[in-house]
N, C-alpha and C. Protein backbone atom coordinates (compact mmCIF):
# COMPACT_ATOMS: atom_id res chain seq x y z
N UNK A 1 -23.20 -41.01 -42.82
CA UNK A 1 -22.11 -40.88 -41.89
C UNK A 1 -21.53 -39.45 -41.93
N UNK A 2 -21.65 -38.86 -42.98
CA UNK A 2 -20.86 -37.55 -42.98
C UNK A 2 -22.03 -36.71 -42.37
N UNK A 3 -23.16 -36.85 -42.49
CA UNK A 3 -23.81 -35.86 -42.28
C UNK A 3 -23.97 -35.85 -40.50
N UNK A 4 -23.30 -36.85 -39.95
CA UNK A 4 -23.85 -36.39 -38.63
C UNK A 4 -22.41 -36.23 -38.29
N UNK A 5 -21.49 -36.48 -39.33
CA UNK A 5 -19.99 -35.85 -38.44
C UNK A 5 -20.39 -34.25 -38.75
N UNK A 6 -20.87 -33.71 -39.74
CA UNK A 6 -20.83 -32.55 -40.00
C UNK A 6 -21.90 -31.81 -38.71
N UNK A 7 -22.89 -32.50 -38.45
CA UNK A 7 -23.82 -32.11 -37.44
C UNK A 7 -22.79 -31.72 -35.75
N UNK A 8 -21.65 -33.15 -35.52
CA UNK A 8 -22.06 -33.48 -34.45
C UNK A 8 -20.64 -32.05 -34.22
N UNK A 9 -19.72 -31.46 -35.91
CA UNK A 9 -18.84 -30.56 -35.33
C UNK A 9 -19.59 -29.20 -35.18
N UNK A 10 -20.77 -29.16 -36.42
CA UNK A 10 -21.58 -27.65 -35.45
C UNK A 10 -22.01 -27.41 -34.20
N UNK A 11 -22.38 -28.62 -33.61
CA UNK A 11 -22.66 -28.63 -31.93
C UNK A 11 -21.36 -28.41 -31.51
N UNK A 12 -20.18 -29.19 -31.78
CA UNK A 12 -19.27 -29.23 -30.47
C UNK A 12 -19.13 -27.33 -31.39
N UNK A 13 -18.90 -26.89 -32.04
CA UNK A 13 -18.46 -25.63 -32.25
C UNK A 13 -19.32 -24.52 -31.61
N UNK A 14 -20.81 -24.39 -31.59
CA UNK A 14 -21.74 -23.78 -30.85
C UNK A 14 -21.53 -23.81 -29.35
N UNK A 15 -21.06 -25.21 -28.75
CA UNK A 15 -20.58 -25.26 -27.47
C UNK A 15 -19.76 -24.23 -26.88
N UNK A 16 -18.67 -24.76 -27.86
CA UNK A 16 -17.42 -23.61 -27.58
C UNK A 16 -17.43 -22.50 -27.25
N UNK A 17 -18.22 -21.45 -28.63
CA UNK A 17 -18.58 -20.43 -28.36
C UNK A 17 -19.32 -19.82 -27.47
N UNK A 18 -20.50 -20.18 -27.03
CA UNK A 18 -21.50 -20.20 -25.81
C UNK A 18 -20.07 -20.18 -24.81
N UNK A 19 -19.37 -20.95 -24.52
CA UNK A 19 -18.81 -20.78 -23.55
C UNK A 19 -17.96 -19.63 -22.94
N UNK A 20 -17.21 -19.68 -24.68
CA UNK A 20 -16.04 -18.27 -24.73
C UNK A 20 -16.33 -17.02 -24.46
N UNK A 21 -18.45 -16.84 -24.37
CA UNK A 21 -18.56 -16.07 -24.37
C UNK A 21 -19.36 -15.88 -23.06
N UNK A 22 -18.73 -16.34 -22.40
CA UNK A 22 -20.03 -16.44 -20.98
C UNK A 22 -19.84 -14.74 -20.84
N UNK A 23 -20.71 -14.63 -20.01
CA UNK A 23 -20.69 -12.69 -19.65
C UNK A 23 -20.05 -12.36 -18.12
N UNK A 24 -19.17 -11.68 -18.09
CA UNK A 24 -18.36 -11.18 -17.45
C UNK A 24 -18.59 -10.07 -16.38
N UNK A 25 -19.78 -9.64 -16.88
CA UNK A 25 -20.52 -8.06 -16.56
C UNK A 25 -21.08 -8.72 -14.90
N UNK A 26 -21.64 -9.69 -14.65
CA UNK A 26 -22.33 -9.77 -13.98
C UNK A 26 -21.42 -10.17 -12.47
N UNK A 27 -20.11 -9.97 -12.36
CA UNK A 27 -19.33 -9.73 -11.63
C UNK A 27 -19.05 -8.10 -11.24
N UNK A 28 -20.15 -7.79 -10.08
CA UNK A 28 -19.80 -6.37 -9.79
C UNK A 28 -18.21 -5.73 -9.66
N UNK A 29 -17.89 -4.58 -9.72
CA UNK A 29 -16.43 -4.11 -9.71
C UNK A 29 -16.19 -3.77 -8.19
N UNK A 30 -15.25 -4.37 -7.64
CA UNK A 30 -15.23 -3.90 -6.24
C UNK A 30 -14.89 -2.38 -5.67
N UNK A 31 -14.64 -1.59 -6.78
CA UNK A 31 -14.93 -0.30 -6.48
C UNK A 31 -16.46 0.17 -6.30
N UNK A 32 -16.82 -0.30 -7.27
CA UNK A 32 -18.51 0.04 -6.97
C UNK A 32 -19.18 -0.29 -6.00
N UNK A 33 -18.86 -1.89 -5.62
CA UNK A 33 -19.23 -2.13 -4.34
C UNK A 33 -18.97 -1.47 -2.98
N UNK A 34 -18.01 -0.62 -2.73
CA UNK A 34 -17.56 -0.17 -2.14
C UNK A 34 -17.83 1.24 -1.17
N UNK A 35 -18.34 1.48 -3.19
CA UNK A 35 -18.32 3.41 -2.74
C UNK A 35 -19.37 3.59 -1.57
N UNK A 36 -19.47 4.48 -1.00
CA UNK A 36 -20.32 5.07 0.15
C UNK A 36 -20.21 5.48 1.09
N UNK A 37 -20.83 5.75 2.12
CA UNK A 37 -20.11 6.30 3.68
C UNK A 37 -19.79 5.03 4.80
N UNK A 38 -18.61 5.17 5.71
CA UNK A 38 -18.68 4.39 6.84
C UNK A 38 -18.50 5.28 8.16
N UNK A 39 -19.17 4.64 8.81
CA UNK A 39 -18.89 5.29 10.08
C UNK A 39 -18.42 4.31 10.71
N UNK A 40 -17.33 5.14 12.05
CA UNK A 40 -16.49 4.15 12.58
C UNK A 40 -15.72 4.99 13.43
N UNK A 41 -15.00 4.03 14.06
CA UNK A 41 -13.99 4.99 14.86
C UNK A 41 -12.75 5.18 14.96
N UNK A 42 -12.32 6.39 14.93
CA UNK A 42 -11.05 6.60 14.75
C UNK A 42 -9.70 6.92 15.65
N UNK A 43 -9.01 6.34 15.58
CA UNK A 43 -7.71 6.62 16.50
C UNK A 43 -6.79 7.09 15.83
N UNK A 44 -6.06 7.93 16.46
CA UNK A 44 -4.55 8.60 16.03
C UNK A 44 -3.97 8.01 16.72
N UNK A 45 -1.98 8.07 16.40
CA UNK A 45 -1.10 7.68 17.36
C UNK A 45 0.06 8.26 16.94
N UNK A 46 0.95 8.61 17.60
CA UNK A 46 2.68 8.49 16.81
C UNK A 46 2.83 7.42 16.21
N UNK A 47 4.09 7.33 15.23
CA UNK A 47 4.77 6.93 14.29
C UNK A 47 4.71 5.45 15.44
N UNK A 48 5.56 5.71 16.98
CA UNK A 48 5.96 4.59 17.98
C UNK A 48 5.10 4.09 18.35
N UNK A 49 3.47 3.92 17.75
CA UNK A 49 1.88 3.95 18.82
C UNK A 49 1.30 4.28 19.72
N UNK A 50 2.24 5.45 20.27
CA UNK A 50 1.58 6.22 21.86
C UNK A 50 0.77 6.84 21.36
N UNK A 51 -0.21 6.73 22.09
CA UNK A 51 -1.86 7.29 21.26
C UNK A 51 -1.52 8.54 21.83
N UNK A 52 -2.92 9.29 20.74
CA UNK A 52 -2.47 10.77 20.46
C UNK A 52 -4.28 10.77 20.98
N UNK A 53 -4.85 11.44 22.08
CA UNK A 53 -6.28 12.31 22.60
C UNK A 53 -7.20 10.65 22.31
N UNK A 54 -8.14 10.94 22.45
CA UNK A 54 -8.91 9.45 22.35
C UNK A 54 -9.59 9.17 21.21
N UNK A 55 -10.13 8.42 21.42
CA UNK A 55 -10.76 7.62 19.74
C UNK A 55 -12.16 8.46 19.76
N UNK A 56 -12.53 8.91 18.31
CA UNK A 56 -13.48 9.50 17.91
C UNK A 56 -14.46 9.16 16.86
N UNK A 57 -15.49 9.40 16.97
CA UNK A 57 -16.43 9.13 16.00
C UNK A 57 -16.80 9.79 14.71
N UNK A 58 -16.49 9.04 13.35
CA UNK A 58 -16.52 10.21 11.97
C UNK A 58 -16.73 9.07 11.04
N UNK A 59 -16.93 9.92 9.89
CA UNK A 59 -17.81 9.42 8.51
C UNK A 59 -16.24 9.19 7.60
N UNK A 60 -15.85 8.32 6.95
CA UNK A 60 -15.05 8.15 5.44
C UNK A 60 -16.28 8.06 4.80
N UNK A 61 -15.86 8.86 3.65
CA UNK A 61 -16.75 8.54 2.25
C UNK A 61 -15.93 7.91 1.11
N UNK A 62 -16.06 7.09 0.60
CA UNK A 62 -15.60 6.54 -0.29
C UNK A 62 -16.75 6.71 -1.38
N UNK A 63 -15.47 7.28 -2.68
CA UNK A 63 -15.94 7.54 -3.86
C UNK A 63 -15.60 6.83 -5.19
N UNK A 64 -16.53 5.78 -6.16
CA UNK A 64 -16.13 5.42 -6.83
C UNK A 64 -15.58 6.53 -7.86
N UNK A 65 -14.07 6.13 -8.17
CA UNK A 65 -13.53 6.78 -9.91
C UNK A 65 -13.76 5.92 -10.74
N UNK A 66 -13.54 4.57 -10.48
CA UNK A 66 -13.26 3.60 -12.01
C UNK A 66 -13.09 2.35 -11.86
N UNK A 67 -12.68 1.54 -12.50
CA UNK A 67 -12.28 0.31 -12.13
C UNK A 67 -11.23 -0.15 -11.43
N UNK A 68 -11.67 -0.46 -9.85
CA UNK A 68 -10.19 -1.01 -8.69
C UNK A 68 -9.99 0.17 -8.81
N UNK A 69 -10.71 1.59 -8.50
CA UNK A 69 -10.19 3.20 -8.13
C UNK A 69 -11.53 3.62 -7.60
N UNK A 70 -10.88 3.98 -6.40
CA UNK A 70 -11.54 5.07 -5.48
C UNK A 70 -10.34 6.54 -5.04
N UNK A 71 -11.86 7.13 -4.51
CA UNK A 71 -11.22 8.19 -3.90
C UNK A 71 -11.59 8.10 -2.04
N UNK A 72 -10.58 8.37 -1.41
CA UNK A 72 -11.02 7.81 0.20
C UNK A 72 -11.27 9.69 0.71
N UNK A 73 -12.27 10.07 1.58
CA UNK A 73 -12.54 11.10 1.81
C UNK A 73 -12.78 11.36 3.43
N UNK A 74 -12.12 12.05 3.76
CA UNK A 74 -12.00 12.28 5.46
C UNK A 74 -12.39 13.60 5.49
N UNK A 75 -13.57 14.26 5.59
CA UNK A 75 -14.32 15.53 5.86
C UNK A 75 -14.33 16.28 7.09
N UNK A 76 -13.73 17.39 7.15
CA UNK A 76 -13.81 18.05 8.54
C UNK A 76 -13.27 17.61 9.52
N UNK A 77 -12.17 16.93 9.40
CA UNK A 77 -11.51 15.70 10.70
C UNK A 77 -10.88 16.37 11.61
N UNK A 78 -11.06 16.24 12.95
CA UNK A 78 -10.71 16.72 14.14
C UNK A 78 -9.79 16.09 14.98
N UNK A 79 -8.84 16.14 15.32
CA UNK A 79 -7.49 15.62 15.69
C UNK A 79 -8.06 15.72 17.47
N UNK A 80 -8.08 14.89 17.78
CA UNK A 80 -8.42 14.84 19.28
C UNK A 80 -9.59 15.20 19.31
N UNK A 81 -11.26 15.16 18.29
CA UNK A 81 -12.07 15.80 18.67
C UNK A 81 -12.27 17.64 18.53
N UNK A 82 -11.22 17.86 18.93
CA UNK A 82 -11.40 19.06 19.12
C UNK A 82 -10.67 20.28 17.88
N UNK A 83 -9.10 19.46 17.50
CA UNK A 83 -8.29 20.54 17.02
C UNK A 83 -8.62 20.36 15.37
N UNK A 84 -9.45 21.52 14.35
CA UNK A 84 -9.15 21.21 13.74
C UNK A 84 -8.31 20.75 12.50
N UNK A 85 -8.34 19.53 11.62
CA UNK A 85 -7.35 19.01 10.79
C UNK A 85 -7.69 19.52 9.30
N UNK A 86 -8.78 19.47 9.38
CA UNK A 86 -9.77 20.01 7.93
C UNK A 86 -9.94 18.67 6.79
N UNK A 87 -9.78 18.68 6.05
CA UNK A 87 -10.16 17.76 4.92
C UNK A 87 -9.00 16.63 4.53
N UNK A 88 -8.98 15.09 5.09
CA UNK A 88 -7.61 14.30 4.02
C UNK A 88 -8.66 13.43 3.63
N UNK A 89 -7.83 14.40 2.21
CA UNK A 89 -8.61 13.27 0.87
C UNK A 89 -7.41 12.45 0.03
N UNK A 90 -7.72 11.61 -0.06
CA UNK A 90 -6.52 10.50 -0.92
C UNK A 90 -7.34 10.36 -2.41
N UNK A 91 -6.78 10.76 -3.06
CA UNK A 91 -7.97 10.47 -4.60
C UNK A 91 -6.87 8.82 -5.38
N UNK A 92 -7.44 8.42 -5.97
CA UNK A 92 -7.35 7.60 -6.92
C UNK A 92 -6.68 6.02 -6.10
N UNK A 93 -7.40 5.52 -5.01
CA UNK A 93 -6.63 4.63 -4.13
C UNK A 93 -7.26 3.60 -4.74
N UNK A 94 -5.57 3.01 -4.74
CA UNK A 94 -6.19 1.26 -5.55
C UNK A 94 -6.83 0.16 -4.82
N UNK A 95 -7.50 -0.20 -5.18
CA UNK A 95 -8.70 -1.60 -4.26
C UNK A 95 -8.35 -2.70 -5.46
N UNK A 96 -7.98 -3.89 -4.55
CA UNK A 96 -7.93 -4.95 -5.03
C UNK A 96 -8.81 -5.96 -4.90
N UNK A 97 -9.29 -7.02 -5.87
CA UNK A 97 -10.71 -8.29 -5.69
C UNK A 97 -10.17 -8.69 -4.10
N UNK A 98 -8.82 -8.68 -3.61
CA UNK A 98 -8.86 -9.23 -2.28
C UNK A 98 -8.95 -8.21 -1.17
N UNK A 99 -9.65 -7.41 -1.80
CA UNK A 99 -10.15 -6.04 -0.69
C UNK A 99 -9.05 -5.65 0.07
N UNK A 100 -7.60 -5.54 -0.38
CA UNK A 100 -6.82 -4.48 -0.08
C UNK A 100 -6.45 -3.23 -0.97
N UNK A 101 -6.91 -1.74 0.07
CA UNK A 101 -6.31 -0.84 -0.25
C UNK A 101 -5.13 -0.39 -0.20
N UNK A 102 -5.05 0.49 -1.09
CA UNK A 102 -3.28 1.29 -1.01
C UNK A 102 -3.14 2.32 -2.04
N UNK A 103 -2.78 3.79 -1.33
CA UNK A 103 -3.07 4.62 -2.28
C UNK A 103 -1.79 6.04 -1.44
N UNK A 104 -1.60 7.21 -2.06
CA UNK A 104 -0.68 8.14 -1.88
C UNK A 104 -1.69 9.36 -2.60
N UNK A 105 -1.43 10.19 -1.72
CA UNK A 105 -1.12 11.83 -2.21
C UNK A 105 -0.40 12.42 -1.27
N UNK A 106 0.67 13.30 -1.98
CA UNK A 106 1.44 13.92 -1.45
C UNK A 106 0.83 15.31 -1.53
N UNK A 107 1.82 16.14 -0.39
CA UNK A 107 1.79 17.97 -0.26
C UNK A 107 0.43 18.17 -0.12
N UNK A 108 -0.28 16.98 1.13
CA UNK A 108 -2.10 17.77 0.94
C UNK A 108 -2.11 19.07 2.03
N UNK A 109 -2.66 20.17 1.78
CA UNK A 109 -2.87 21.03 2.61
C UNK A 109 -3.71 20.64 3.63
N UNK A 110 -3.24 20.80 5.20
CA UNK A 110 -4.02 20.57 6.48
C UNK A 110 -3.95 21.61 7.35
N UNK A 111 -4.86 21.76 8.19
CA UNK A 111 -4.69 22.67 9.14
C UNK A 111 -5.09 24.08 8.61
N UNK A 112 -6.12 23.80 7.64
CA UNK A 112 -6.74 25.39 7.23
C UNK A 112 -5.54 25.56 6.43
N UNK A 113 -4.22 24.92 5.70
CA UNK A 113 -3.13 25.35 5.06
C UNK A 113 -1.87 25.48 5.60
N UNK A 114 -1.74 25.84 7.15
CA UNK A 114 -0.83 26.10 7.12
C UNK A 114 0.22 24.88 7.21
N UNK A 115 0.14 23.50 6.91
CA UNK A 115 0.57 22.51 6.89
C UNK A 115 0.05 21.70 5.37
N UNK A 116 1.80 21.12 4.73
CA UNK A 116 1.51 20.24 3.88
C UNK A 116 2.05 18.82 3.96
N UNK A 117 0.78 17.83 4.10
CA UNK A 117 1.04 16.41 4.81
C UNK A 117 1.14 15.69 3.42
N UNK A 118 2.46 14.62 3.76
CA UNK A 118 2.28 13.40 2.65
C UNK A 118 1.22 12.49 3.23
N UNK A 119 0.38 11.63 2.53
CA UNK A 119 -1.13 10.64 3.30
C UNK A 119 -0.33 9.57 2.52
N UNK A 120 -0.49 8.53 2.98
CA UNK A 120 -0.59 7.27 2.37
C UNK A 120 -1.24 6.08 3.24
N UNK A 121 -2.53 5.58 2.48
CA UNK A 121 -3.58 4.45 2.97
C UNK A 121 -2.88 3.53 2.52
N UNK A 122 -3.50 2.26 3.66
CA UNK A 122 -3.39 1.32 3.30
C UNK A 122 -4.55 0.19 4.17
N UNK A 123 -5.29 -1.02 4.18
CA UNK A 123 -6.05 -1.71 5.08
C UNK A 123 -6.88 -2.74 3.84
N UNK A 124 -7.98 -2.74 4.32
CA UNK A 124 -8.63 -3.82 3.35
C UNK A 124 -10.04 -3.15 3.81
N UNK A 125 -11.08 -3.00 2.58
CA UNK A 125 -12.54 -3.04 2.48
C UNK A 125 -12.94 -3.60 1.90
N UNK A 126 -14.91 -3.59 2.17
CA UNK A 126 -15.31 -4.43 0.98
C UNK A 126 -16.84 -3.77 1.48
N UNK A 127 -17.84 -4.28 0.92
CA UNK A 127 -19.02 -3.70 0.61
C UNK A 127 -19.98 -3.20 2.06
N UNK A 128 -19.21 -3.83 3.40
CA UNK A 128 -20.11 -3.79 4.33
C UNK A 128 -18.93 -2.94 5.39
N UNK A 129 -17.62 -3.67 5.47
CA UNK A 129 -16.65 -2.72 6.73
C UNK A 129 -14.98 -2.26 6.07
N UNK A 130 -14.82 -1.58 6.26
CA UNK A 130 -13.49 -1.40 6.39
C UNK A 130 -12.60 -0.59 7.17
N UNK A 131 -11.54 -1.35 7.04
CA UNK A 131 -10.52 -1.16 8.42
C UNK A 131 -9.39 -0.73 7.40
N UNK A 132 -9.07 0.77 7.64
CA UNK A 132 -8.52 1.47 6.87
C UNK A 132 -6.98 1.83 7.82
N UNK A 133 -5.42 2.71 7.34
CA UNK A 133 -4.97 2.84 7.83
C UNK A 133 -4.51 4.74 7.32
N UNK A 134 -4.37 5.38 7.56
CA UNK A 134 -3.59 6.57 7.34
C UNK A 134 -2.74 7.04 7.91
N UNK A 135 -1.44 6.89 6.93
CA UNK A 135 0.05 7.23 7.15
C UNK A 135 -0.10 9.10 7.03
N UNK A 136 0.00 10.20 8.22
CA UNK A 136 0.47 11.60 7.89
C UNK A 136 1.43 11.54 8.55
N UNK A 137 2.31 12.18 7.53
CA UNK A 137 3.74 12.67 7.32
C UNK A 137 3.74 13.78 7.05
N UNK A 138 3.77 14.96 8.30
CA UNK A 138 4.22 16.30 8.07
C UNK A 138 4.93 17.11 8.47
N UNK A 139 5.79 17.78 8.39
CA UNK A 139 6.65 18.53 8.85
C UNK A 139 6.20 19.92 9.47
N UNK A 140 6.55 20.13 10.81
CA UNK A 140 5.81 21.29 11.72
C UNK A 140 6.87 22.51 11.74
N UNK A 141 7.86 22.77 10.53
CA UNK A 141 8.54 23.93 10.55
C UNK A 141 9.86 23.25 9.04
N UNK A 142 10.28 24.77 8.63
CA UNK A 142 10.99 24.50 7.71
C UNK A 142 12.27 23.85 8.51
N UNK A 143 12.71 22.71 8.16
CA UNK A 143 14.44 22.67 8.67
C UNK A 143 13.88 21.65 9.87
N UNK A 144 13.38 21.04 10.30
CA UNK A 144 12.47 20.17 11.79
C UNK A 144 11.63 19.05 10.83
N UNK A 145 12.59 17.92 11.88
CA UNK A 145 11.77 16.80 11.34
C UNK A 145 10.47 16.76 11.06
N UNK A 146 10.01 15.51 10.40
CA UNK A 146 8.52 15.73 10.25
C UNK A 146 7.76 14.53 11.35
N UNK A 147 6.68 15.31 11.46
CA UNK A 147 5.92 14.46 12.38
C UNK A 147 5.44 13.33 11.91
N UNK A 148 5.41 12.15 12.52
CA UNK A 148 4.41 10.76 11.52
C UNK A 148 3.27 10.52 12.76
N UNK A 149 2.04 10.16 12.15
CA UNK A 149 1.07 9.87 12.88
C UNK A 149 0.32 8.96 11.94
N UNK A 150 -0.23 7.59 13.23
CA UNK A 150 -0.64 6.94 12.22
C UNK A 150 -3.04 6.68 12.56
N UNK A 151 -3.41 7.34 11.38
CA UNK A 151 -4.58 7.22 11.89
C UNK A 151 -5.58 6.17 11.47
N UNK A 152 -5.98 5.74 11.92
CA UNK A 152 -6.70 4.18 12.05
C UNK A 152 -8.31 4.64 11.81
N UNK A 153 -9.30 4.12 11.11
CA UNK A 153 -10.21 3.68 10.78
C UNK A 153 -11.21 2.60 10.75
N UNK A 154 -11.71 2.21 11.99
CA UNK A 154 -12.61 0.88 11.58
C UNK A 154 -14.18 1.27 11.72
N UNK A 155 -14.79 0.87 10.57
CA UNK A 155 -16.08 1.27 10.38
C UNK A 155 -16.91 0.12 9.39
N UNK A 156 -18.23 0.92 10.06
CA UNK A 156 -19.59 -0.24 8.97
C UNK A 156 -19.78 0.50 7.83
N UNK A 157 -20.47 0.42 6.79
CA UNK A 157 -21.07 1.38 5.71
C UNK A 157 -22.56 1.56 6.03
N UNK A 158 -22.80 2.45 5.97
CA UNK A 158 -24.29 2.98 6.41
C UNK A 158 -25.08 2.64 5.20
């Protein structure tokens, strides 16, 4: 009798462990899933939604940093197509398992410099589309309100 109580607690104890230790790894990180290029199209608007020149065609790159961290990357961006905006990059934007983003950098240089915009994203991605949002907040003279424009993102990943 003892010997199979002693048996039957090394099983239930082997159980346990096997369990406690299931592996965790094999749940990709939704940053990783993530990272890469989308193409998509983009709209500007005022702060009030009166669109600003028409919707255009461009690349986000999304860059994994780390775990639930990316960097969101807007290369060469052209404000109506035509005017250029130059580079908004948002580094370290948080992604959540429910594929919402949300991230800040302030004082980014635009406009070749002579403009410094606050950015702040916000939308939801995930491994195939995302529908991104960008808050610029910049001011077009010392002492003069600042301009808000809000630029929109919906794209596939290539």
């Amino acid at each position: 009798m003892m010997k199979k109580n002693v048996w039957s607690l090394v099983i239930l104890t082997f159980a346990l462990v096997f369990t406690a230790c299931s592996n965790d790894d094999d749940e990709q990180n939704i940053a990783e899933a993530v990272a890469g290029n989308y193409v998509g199209t983009i709209t500007v608007a005022m702060e009030d939604g009166t669109p600003m020149g028409e919707p255009s065609q461009d690349t986000i790159s999304i860059v994994y940093v780390g775990d639930n961290m990316i960097d969101l990357e807007l290369k060469n961006f052209k404000f109506a197509g035509t005017i250029p905006v130059g580079e908004l990059k948002v580094p370290k934007v948080s992604i959540k398992n429910d594929e919402k983003v949300s991230g800040k950098a302030d004082q980014v240089a635009i406009m070749n410099g002579a403009i410094k915009a606050d950015l702040e994203v916000s939308g939801t991605m995930n491994s195939k589309k995302a529908d991104l949002k960008i808050k610029v907040n910049a001011p077009l003279a010392a002492g003069l309100p600042s301009i808000v424009m809000n630029v929109t993102f919906v794209g596939d990943k290539k």
